[in-house]
N, C-alpha and C. Protein backbone atom coordinates (compact mmCIF):
# COMPACT_ATOMS: atom_id res chain seq x y z
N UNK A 1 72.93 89.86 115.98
CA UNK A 1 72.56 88.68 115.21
C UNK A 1 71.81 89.15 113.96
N UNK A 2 72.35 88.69 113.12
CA UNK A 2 71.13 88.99 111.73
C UNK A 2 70.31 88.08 111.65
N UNK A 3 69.30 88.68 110.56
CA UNK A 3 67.79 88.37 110.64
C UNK A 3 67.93 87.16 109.99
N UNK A 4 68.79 86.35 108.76
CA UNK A 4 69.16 85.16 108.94
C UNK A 4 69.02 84.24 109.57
N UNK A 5 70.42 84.77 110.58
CA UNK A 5 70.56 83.42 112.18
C UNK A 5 69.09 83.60 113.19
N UNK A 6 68.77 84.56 113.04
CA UNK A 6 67.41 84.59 113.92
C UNK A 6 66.16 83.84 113.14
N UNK A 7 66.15 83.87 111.95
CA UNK A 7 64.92 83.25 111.93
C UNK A 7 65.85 81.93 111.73
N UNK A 8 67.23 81.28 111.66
CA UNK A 8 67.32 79.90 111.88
C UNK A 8 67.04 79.18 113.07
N UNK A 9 67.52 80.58 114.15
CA UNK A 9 67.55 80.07 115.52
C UNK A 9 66.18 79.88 116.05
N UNK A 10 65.33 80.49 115.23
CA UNK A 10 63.45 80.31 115.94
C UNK A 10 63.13 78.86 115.18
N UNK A 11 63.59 78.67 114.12
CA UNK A 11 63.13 77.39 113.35
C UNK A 11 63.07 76.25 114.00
N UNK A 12 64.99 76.48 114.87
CA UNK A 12 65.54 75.39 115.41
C UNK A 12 65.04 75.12 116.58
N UNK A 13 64.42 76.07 117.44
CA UNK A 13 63.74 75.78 118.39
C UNK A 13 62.38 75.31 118.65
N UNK A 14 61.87 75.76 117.43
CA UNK A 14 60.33 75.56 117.51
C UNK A 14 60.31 73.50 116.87
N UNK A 15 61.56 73.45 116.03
CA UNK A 15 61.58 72.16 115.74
C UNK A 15 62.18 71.01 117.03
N UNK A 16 63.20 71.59 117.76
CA UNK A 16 63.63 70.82 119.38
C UNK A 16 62.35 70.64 120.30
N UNK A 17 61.29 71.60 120.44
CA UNK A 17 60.27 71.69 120.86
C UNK A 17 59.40 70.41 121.37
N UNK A 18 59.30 69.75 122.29
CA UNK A 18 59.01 68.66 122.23
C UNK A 18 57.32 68.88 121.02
N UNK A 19 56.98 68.08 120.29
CA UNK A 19 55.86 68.06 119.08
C UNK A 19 56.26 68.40 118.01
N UNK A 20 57.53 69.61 118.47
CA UNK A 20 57.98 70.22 117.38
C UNK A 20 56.86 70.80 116.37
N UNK A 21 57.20 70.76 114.64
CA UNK A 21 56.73 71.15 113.97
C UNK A 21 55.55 70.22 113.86
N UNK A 22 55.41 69.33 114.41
CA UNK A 22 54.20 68.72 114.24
C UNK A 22 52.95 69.08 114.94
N UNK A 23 52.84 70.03 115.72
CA UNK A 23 51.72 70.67 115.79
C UNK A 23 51.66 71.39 114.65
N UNK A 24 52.06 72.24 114.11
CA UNK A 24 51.54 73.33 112.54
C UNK A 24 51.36 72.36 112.05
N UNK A 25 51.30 70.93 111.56
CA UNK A 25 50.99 70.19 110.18
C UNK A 25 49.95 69.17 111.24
N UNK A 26 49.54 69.43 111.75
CA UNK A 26 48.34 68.92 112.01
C UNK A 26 47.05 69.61 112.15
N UNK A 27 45.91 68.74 111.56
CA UNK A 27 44.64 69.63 110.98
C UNK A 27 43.81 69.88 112.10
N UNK A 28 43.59 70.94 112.78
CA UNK A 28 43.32 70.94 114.20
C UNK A 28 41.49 71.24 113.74
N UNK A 29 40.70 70.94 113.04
CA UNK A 29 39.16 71.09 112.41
C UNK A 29 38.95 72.79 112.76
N UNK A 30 39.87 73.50 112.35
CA UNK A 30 39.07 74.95 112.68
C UNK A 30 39.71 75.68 113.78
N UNK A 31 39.62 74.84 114.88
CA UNK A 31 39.77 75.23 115.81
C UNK A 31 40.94 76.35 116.71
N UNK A 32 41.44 76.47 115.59
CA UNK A 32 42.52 77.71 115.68
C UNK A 32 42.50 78.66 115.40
N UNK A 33 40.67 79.09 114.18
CA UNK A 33 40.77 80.13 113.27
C UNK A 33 39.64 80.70 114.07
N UNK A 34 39.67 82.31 114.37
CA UNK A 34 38.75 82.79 115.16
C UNK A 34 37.83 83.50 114.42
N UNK A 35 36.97 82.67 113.77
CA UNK A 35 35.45 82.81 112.97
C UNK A 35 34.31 81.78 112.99
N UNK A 36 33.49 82.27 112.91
CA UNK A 36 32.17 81.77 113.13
C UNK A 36 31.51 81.73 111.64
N UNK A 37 32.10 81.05 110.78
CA UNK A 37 31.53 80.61 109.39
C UNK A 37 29.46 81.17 109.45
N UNK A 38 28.77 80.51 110.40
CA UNK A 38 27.37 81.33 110.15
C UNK A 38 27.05 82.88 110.68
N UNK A 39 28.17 83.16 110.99
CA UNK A 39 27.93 84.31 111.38
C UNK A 39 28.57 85.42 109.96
N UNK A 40 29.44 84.08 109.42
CA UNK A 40 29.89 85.47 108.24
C UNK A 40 29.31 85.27 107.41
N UNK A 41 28.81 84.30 107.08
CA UNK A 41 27.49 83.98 105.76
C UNK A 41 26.32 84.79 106.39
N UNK A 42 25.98 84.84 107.24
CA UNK A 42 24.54 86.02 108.00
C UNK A 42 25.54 87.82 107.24
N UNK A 43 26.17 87.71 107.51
CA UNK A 43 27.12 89.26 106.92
C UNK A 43 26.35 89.77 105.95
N UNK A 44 26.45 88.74 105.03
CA UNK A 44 26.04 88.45 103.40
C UNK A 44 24.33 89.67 103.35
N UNK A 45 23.43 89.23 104.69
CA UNK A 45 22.47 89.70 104.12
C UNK A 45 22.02 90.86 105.08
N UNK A 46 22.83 91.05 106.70
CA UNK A 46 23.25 92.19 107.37
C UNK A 46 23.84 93.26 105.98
N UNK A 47 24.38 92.96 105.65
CA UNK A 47 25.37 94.18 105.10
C UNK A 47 24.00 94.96 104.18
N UNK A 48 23.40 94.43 103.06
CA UNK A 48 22.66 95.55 102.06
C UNK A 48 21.24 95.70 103.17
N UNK A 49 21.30 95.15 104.30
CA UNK A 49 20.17 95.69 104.89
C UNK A 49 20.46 96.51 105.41
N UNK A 50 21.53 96.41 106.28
CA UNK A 50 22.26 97.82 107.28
C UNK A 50 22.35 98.99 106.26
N UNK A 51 23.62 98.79 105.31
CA UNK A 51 23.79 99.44 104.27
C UNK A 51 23.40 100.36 103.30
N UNK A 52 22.04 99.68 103.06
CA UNK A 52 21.37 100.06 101.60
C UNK A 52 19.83 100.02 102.35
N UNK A 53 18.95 99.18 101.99
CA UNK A 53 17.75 98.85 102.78
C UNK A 53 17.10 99.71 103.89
N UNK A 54 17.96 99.96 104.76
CA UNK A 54 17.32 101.10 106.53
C UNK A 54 18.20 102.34 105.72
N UNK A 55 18.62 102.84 105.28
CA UNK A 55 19.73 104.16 105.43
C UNK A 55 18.16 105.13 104.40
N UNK A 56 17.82 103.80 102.74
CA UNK A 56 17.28 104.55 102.27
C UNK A 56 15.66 104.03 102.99
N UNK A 57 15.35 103.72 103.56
CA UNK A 57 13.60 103.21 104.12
C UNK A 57 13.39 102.15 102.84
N UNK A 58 14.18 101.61 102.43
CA UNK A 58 13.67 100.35 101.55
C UNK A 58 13.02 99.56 102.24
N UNK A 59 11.37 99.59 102.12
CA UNK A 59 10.95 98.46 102.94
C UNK A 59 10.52 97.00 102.19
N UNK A 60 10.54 97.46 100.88
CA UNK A 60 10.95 96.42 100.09
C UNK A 60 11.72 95.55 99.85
N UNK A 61 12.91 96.09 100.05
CA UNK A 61 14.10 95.31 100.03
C UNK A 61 13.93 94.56 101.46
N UNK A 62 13.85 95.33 102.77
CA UNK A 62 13.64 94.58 103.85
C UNK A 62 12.93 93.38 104.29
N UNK A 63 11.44 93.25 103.47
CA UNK A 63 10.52 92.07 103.55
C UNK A 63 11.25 91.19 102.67
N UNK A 64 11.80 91.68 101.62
CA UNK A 64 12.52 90.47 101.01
C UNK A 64 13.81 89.68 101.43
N UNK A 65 14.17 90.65 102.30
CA UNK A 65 15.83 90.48 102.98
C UNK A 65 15.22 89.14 104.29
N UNK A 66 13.94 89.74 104.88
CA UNK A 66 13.68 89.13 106.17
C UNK A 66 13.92 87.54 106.14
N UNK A 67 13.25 86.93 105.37
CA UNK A 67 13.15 85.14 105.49
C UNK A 67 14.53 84.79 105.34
N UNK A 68 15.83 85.72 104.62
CA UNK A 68 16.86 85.23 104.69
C UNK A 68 17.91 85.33 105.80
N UNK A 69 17.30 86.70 106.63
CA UNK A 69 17.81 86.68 107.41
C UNK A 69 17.63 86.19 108.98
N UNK A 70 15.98 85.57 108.91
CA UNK A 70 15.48 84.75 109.56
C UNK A 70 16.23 82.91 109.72
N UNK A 71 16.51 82.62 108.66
CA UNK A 71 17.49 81.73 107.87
C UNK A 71 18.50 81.73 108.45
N UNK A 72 19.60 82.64 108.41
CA UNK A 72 20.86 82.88 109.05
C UNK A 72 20.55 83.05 110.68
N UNK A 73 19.89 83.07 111.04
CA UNK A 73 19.35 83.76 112.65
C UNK A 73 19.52 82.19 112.97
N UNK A 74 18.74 80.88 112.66
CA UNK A 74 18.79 79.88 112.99
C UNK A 74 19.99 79.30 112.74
N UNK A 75 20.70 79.17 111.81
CA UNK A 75 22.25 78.66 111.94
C UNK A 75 23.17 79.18 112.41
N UNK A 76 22.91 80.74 113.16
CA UNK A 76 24.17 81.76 114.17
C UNK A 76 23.83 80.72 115.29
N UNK A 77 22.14 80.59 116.12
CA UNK A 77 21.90 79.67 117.34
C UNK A 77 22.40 78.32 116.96
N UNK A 78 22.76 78.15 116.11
CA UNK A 78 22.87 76.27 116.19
C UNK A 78 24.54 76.27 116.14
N UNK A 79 25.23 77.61 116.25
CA UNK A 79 26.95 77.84 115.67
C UNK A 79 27.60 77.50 117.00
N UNK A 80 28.61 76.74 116.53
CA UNK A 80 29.40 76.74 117.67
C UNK A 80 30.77 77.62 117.78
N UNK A 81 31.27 78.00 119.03
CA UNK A 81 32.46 79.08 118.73
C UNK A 81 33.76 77.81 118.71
N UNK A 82 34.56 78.35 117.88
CA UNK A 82 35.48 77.41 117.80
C UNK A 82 36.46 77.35 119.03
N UNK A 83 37.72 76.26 119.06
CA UNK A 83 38.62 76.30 120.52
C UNK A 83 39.02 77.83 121.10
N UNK A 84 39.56 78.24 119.76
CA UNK A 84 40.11 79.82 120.37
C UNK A 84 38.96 80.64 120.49
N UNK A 85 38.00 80.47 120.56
CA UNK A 85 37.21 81.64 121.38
C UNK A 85 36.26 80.96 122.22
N UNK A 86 36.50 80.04 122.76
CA UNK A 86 35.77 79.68 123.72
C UNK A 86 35.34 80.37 125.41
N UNK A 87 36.79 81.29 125.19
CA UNK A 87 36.67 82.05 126.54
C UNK A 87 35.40 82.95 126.14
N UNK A 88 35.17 83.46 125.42
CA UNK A 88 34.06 84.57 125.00
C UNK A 88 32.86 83.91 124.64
N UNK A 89 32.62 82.35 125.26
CA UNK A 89 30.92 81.92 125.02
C UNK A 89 30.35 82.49 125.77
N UNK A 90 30.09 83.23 127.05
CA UNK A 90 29.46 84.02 127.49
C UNK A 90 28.92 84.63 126.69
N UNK A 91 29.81 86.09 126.56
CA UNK A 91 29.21 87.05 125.44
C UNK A 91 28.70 86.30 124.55
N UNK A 92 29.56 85.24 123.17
CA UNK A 92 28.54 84.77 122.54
C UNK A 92 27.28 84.50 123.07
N UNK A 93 26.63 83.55 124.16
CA UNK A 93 25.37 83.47 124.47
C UNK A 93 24.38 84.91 124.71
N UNK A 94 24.98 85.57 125.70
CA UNK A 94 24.37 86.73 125.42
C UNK A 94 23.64 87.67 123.62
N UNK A 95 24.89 87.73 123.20
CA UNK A 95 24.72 87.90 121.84
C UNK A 95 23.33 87.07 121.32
N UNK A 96 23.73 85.68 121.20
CA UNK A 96 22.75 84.94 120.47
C UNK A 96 21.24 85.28 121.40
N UNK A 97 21.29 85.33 122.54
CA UNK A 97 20.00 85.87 123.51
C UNK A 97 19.24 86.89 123.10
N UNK A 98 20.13 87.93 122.73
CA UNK A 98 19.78 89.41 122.29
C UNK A 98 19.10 89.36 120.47
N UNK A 99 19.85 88.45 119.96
CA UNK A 99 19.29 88.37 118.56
C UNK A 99 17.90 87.81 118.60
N UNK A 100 18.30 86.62 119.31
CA UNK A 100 16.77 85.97 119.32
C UNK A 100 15.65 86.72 119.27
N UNK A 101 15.79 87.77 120.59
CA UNK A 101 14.85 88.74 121.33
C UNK A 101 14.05 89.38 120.16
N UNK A 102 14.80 90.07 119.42
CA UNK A 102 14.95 90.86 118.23
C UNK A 102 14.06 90.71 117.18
N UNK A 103 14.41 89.39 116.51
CA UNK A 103 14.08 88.75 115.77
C UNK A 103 12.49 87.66 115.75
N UNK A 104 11.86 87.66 117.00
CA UNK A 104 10.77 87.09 117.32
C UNK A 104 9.45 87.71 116.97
């Protein structure tokens, strides 16, 4: 079969499908995309601390980094994991347990 008839023949099935194509064109709020929006805005101020900040003993940069990353610490606990990673709220809780700890 060529790659043609094959991707007609997946089209045609995924459209017979009972929902068919109407699951992909419906806006499922997120819940399909496996990210944690406050956890990647927290990235933002992890990264020049990990990075830059501890590598050179910037403790300057660090007191200034802290309140923001105190900031992000409270909207990772208030995050919810979206549908597709719900199997892994465990670990998430753990995770968020361990930051807390940390961070107090």
């Amino acid at each position: 079969m060529r790659s043609r008839e094959l991707i007609f023949c997946v089209c045609a099935v995924l459209v017979a499908l009972p929902g068919g194509m109407a699951f992909a064109e419906q806006d499922h709020g997120g819940e399909l995309k496996a990210e944690v929006p406050a956890l990647r805005a927290m990235h933002t101020v992890i990264y020049p601390l990990w990075h830059k900040a501890w590598p050179e003993k910037d403790f300057e940069m660090m007191k200034r980094l802290l309140p923001k990353v105190q900031e992000h610490v409270q909207d990772v606990t208030e995050a919810e994991l979206p549908g597709i990673l719900r199997d892994k709220q465990a670990k998430w809780d753990e995770g968020v347990a361990a930051l807390l700890k940390v961070t107090k």
